[in-house]
PDB file of N, CA and C in Angstrom:
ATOM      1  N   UNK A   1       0.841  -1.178   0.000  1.00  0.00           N
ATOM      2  CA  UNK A   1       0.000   0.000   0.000  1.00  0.00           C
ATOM      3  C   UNK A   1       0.887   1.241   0.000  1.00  0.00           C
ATOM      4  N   UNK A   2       0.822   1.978  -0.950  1.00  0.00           N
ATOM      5  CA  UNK A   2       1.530   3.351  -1.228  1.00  0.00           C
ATOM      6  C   UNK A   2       1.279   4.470   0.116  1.00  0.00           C
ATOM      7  N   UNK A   3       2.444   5.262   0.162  1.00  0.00           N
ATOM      8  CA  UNK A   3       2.482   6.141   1.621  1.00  0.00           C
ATOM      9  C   UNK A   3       1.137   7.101   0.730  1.00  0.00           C
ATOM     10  N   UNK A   4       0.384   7.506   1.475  1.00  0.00           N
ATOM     11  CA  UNK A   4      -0.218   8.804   1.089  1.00  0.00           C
ATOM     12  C   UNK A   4       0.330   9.977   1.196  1.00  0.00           C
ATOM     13  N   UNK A   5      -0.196  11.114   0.799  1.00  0.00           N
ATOM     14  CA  UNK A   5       0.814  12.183   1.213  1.00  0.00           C
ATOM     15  C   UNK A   5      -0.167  12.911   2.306  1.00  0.00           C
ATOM     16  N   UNK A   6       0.483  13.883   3.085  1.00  0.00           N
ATOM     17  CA  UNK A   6      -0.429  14.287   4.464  1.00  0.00           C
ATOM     18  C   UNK A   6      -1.407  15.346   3.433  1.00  0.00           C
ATOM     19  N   UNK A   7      -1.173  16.432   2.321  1.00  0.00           N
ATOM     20  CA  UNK A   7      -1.522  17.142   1.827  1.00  0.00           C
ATOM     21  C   UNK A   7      -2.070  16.865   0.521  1.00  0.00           C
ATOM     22  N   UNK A   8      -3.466  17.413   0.073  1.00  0.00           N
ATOM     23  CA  UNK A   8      -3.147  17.620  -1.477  1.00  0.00           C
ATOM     24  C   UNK A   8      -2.084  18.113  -2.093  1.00  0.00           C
ATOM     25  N   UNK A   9      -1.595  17.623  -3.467  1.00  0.00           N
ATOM     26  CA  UNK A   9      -1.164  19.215  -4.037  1.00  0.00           C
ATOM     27  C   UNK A   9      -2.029  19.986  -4.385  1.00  0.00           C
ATOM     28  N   UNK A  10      -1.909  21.429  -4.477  1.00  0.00           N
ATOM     29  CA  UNK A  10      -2.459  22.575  -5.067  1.00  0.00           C
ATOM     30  C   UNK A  10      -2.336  22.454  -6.415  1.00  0.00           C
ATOM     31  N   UNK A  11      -4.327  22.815  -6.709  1.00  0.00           N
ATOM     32  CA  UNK A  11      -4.435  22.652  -8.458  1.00  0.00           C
ATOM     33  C   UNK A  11      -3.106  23.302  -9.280  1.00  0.00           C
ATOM     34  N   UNK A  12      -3.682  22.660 -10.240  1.00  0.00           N
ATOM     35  CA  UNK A  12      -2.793  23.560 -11.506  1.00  0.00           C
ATOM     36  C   UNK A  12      -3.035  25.308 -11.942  1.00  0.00           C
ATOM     37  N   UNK A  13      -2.257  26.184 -11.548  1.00  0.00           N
ATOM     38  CA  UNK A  13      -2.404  27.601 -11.551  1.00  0.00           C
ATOM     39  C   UNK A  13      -2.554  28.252 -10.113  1.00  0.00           C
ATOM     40  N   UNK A  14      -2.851  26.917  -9.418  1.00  0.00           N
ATOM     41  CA  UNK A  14      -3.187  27.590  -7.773  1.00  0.00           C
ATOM     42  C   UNK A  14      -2.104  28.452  -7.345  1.00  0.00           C
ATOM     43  N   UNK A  15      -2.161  29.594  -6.663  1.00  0.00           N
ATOM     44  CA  UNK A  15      -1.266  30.091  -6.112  1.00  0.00           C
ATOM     45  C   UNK A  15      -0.988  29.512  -4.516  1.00  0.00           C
ATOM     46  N   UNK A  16       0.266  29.642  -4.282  1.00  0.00           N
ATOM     47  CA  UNK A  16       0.808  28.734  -3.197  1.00  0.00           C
ATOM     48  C   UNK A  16       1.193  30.060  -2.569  1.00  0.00           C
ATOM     49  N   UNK A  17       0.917  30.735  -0.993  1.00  0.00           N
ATOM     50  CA  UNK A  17       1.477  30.987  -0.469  1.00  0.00           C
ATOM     51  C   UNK A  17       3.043  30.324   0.640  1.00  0.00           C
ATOM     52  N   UNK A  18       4.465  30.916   0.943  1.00  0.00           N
ATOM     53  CA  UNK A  18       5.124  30.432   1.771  1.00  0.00           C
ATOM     54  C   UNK A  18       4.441  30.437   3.094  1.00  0.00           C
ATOM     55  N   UNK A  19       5.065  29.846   4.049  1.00  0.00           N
ATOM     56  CA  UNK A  19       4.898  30.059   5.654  1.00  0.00           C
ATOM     57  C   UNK A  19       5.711  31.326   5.685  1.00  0.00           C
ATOM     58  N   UNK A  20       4.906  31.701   6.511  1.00  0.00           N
ATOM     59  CA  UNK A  20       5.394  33.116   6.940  1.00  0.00           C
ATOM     60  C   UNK A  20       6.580  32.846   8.321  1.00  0.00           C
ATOM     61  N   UNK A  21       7.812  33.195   8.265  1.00  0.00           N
ATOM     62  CA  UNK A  21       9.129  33.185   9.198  1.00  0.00           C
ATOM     63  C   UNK A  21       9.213  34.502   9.526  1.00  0.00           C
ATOM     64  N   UNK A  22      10.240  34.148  10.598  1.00  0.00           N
ATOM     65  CA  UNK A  22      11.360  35.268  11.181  1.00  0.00           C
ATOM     66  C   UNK A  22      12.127  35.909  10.569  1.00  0.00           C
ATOM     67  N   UNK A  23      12.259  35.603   9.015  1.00  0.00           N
ATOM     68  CA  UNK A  23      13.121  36.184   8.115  1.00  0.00           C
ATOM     69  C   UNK A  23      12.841  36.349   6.830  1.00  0.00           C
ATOM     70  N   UNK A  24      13.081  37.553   6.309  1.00  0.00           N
ATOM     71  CA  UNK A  24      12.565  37.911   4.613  1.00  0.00           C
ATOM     72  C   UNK A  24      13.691  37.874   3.977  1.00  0.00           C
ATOM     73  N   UNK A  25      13.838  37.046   2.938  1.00  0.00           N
ATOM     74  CA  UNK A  25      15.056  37.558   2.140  1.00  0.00           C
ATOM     75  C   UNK A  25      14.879  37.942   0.675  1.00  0.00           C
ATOM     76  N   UNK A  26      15.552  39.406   0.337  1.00  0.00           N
ATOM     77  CA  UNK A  26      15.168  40.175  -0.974  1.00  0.00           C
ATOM     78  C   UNK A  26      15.369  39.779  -1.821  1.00  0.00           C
ATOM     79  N   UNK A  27      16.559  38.653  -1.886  1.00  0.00           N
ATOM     80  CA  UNK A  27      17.703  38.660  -2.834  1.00  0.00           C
ATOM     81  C   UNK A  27      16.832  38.013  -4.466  1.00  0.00           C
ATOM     82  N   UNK A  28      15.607  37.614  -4.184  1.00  0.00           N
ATOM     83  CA  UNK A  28      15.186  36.912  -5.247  1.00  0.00           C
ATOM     84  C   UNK A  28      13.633  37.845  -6.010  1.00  0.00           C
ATOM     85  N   UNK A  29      14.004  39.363  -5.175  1.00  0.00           N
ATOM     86  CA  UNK A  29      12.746  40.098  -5.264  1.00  0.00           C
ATOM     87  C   UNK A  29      13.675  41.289  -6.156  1.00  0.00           C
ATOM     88  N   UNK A  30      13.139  41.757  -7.359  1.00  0.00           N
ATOM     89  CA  UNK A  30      13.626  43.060  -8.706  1.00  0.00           C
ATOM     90  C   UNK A  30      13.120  44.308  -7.075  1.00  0.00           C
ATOM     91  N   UNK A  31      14.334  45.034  -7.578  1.00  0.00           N
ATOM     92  CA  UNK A  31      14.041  46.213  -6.487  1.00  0.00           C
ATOM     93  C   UNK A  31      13.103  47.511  -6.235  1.00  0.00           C
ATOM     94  N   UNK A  32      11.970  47.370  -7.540  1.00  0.00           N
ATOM     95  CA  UNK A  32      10.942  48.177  -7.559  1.00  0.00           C
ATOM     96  C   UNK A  32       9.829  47.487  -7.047  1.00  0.00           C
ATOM     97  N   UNK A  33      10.255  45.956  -6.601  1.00  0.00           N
ATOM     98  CA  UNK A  33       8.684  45.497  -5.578  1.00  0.00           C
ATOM     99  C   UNK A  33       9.141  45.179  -4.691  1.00  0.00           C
ATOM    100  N   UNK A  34      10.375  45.750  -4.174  1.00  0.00           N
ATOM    101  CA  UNK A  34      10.738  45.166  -2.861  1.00  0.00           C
ATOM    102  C   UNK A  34      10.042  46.397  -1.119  1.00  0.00           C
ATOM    103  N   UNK A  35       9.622  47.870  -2.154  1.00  0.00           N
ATOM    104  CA  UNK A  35       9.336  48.204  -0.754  1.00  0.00           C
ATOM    105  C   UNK A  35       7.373  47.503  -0.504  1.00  0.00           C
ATOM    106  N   UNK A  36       6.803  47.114  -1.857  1.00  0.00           N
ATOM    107  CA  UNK A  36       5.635  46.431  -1.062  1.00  0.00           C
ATOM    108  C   UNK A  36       5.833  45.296  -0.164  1.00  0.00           C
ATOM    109  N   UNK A  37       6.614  44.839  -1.193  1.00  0.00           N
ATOM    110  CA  UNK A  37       7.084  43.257  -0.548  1.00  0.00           C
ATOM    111  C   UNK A  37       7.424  43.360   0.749  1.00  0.00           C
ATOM    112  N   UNK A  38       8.058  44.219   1.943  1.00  0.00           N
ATOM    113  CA  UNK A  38       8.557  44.709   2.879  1.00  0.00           C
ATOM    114  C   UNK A  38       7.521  44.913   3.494  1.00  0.00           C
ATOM    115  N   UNK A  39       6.528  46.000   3.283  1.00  0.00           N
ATOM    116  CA  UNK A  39       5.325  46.417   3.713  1.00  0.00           C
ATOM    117  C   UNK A  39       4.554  45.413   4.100  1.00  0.00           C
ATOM    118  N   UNK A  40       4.491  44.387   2.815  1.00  0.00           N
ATOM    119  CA  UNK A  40       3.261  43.619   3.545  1.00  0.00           C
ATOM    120  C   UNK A  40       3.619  42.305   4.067  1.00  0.00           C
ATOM    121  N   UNK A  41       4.545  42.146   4.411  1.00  0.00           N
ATOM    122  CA  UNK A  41       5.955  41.129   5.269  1.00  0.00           C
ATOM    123  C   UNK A  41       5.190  41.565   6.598  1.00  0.00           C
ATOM    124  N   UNK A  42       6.160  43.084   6.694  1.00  0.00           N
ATOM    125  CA  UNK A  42       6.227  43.388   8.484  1.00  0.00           C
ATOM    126  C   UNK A  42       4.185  43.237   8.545  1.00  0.00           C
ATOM    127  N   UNK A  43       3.271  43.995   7.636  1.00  0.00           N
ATOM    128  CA  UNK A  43       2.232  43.775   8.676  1.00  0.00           C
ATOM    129  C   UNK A  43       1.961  42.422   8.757  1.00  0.00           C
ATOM    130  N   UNK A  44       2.117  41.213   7.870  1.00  0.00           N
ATOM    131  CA  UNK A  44       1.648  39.693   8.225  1.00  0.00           C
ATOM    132  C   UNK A  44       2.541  39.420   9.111  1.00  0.00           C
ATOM    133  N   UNK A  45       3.902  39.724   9.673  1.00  0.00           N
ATOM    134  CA  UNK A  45       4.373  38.812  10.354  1.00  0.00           C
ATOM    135  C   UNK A  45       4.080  39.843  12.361  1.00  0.00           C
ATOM    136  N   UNK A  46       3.448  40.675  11.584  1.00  0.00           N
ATOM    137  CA  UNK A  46       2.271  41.650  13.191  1.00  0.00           C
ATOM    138  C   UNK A  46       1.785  41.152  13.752  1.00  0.00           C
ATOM    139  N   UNK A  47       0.595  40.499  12.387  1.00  0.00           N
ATOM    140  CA  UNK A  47      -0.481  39.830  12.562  1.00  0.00           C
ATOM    141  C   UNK A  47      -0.221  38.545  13.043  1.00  0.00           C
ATOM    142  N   UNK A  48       0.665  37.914  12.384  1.00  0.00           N
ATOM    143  CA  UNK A  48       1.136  36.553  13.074  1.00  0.00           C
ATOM    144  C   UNK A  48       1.363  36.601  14.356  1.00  0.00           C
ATOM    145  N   UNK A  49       1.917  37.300  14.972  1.00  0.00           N
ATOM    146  CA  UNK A  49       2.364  37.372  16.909  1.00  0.00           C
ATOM    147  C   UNK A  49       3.832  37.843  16.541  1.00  0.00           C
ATOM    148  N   UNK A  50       4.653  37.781  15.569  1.00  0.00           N
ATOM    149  CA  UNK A  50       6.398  37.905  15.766  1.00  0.00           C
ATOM    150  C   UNK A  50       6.416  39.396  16.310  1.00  0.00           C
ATOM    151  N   UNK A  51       7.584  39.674  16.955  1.00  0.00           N
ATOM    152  CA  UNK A  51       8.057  40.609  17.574  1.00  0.00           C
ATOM    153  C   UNK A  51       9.126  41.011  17.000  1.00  0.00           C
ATOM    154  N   UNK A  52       9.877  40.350  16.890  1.00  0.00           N
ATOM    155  CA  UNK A  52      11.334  40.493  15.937  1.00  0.00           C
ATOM    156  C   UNK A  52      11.386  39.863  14.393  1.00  0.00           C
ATOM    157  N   UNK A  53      11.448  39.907  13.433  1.00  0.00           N
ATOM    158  CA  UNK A  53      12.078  39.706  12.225  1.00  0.00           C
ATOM    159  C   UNK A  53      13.401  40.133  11.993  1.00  0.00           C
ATOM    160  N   UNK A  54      13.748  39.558  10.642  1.00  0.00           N
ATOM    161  CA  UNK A  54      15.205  39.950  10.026  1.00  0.00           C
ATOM    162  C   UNK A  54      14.840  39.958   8.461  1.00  0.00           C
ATOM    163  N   UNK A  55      15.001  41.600   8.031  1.00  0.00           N
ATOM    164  CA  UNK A  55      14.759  41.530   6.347  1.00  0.00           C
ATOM    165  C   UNK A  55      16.413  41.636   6.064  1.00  0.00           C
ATOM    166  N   UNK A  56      16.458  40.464   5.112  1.00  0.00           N
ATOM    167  CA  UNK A  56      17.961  40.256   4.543  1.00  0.00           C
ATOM    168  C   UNK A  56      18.068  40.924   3.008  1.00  0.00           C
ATOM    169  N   UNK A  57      18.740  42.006   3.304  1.00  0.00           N
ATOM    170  CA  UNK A  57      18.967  43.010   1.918  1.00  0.00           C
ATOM    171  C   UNK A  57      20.243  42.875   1.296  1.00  0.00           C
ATOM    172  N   UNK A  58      21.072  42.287   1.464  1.00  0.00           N
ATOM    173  CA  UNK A  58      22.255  42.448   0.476  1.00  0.00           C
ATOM    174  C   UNK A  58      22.910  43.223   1.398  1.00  0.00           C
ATOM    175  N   UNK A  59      24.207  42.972   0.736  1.00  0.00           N
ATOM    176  CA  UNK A  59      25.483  44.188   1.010  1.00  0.00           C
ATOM    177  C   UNK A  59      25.706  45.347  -0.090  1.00  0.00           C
ATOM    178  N   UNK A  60      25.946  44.659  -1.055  1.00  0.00           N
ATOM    179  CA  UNK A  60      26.222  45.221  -2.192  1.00  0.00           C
ATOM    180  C   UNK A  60      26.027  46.805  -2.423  1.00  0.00           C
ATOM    181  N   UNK A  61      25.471  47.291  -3.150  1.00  0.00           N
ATOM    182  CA  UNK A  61      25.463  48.968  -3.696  1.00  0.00           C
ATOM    183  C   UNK A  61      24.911  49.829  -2.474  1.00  0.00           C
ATOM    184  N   UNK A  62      23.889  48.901  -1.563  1.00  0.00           N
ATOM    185  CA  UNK A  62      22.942  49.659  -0.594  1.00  0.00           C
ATOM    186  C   UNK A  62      21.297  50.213  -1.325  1.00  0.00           C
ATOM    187  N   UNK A  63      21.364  49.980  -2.529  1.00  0.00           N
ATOM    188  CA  UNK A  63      19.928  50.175  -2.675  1.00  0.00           C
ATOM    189  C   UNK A  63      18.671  49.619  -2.309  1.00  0.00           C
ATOM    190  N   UNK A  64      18.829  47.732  -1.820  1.00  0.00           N
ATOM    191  CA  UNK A  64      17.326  47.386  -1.423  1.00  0.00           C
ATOM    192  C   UNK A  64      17.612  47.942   0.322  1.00  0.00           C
ATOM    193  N   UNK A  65      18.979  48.136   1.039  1.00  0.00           N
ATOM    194  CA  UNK A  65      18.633  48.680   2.804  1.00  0.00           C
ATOM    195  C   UNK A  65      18.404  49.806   2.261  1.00  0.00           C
ATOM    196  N   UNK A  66      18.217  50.987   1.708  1.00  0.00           N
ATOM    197  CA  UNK A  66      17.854  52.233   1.480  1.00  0.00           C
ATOM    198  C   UNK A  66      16.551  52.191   1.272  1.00  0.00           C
ATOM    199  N   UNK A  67      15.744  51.279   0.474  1.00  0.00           N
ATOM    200  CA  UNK A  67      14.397  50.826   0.379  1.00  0.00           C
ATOM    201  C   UNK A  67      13.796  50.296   1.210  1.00  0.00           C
ATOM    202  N   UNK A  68      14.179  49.321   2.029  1.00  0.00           N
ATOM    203  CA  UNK A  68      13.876  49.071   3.216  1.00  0.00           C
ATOM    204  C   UNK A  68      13.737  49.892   4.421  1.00  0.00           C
ATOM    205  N   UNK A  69      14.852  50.472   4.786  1.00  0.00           N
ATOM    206  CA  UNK A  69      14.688  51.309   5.410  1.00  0.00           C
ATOM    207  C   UNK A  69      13.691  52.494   5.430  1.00  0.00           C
ATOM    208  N   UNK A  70      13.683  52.855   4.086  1.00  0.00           N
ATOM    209  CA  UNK A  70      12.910  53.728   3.781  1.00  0.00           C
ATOM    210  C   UNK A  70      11.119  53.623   4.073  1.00  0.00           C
ATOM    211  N   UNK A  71      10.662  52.066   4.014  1.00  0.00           N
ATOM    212  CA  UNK A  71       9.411  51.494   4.073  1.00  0.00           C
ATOM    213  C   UNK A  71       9.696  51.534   5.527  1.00  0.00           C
ATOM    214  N   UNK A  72      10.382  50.939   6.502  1.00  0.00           N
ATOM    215  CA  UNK A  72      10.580  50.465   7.860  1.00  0.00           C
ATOM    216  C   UNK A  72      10.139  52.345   8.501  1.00  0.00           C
ATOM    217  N   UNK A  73      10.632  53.200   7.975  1.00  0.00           N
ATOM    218  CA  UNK A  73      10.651  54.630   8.842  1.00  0.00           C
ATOM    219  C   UNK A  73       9.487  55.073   8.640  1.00  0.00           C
ATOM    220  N   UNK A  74       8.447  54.478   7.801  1.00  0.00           N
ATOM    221  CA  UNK A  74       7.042  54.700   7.730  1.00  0.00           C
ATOM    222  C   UNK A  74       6.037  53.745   8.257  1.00  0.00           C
ATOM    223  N   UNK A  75       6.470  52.453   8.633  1.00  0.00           N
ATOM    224  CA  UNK A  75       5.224  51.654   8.765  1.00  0.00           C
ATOM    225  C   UNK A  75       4.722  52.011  10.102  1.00  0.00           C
ATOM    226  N   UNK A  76       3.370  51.760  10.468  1.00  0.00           N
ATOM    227  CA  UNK A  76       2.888  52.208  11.791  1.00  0.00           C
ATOM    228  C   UNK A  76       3.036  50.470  12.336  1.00  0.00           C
ATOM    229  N   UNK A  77       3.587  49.489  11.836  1.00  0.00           N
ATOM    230  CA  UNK A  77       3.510  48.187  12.636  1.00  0.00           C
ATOM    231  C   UNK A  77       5.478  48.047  13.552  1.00  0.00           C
ATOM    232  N   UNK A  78       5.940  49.167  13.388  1.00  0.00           N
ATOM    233  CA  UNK A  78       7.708  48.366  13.348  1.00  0.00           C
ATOM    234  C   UNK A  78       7.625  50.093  14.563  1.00  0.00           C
ATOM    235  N   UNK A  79       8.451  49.033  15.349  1.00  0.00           N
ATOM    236  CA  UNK A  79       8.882  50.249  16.732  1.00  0.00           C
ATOM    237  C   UNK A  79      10.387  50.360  16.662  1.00  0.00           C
ATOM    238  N   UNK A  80      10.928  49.498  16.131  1.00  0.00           N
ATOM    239  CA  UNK A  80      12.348  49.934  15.933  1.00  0.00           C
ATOM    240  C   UNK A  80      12.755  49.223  15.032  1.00  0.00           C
ATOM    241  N   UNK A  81      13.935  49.967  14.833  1.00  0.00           N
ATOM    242  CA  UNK A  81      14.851  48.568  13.271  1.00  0.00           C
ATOM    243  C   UNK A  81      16.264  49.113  13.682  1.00  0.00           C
ATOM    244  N   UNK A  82      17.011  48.382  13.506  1.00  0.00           N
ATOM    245  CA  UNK A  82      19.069  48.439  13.034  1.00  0.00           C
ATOM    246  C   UNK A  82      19.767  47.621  12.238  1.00  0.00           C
ATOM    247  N   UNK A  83      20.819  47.763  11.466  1.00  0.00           N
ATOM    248  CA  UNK A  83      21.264  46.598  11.454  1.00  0.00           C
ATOM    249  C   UNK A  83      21.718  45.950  12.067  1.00  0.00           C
ATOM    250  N   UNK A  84      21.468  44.613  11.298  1.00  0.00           N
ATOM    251  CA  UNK A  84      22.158  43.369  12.811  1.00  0.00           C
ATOM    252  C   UNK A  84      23.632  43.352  12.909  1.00  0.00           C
ATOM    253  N   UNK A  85      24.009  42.812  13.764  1.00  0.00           N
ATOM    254  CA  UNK A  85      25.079  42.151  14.488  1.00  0.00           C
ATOM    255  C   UNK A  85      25.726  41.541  13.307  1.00  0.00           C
ATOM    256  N   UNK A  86      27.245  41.013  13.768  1.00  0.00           N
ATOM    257  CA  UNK A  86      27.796  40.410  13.308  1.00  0.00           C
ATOM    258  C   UNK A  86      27.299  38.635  12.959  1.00  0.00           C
ATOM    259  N   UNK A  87      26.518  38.000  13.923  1.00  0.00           N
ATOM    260  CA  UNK A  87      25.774  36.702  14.036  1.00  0.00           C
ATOM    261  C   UNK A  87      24.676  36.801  12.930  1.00  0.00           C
ATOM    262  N   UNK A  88      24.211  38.013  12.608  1.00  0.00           N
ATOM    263  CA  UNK A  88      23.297  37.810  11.791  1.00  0.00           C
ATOM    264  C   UNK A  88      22.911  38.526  10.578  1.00  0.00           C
ATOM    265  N   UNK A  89      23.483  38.631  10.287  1.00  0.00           N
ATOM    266  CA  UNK A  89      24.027  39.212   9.050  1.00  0.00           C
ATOM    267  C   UNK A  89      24.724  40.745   8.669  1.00  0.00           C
ATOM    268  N   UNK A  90      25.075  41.473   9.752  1.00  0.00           N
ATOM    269  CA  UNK A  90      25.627  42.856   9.792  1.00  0.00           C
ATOM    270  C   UNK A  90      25.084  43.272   9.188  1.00  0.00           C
ATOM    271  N   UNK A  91      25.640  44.462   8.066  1.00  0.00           N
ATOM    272  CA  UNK A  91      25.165  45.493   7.182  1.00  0.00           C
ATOM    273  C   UNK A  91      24.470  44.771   6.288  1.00  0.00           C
ATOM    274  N   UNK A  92      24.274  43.922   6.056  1.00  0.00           N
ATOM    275  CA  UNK A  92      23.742  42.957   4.807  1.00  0.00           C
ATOM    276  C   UNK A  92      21.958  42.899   5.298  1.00  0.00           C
ATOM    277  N   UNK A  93      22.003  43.141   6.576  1.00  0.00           N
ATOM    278  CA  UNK A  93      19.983  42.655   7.001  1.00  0.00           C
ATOM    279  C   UNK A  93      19.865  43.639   8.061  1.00  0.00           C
ATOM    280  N   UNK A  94      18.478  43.692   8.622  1.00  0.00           N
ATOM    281  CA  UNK A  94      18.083  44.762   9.558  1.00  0.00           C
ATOM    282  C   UNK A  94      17.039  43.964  10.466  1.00  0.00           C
ATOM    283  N   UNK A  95      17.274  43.941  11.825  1.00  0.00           N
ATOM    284  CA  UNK A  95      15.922  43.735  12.760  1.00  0.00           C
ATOM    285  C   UNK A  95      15.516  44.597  12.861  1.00  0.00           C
ATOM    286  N   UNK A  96      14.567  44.139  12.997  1.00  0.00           N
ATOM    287  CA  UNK A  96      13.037  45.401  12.832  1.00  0.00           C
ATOM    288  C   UNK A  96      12.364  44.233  14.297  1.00  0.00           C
ATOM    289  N   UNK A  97      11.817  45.353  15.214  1.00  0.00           N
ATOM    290  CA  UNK A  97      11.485  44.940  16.421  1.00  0.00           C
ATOM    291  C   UNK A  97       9.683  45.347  16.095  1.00  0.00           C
ATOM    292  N   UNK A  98       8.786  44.741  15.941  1.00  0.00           N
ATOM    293  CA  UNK A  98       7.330  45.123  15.549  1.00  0.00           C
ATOM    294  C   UNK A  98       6.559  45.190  16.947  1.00  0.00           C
ATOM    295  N   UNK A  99       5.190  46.102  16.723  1.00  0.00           N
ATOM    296  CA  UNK A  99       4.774  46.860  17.923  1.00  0.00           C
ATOM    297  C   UNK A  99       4.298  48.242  17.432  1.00  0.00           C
ATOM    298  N   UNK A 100       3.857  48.635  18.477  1.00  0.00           N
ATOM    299  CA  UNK A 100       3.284  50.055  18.384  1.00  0.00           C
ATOM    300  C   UNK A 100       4.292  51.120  18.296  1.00  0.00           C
ATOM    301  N   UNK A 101       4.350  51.999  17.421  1.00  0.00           N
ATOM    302  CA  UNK A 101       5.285  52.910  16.970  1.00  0.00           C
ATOM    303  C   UNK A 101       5.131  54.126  18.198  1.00  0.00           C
ATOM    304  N   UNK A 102       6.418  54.074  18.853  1.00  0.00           N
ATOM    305  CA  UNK A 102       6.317  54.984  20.064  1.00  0.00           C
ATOM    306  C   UNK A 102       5.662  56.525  19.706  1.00  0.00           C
ATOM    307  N   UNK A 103       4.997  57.353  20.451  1.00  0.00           N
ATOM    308  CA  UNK A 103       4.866  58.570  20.039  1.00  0.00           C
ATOM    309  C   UNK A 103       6.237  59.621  20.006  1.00  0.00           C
ATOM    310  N   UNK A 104       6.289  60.610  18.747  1.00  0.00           N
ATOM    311  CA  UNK A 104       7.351  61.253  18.863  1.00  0.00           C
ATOM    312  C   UNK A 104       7.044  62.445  19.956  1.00  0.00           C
ATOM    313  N   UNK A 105       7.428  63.150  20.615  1.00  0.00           N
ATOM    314  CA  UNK A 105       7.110  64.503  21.537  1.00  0.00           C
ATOM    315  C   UNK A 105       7.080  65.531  20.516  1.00  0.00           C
ATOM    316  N   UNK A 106       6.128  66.555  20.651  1.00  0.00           N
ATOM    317  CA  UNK A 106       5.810  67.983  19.791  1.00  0.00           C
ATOM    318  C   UNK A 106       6.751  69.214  20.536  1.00  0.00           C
TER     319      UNK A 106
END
């Protein structure tokens, strides 16, 4: 008797979402959809419960962390971001700590 599999596969044309992780990586995203792609990362992984993520941007020229960054200093879901550490990818990725965006003082 043949193993079954635990899952269907998904029809033909179906779109397959990934599992949503602790970590985004750009490297396979053209850099004019990477600040949606970013955007709607940090709010699903809100919605999920994560607190911390890691968007992995490259080293290279600095244009997708300039894009990133750039989406990260606007979203109302991300209370802080830096780049990481040496353990996790330095200048190359950024934690972004998600949460309520502190108020600035007037």
């Amino acid at each position: 008797m043949p193993d079954e599999p635990d899952e269907p596969e998904p029809a033909a044309g179906a779109v397959v979402e990934p599992a949503l992780t602790e970590e985004l990586d750009l490297h396979t995203f053209q850099p004019r959809d990477c600040a949606d792609v970013v955007a709607e990362y940090v709010r699903a992984a809100r919605e999920a419960g994560f607190t911390v993520v890691r968007i992995v941007h490259g080293k290279g020229t600095g244009t997708l962390r300039r894009i990133v960054h750039g989406v990260l200093e606007r979203h109302p879901d991300v209370k802080t971001f830096k780049l990481a550490d040496g353990t996790r990818g330095s200048w190359g990725a950024t934690v972004v700590e998600l949460g309520e965006r502190p108020e600035v003082p007037r």
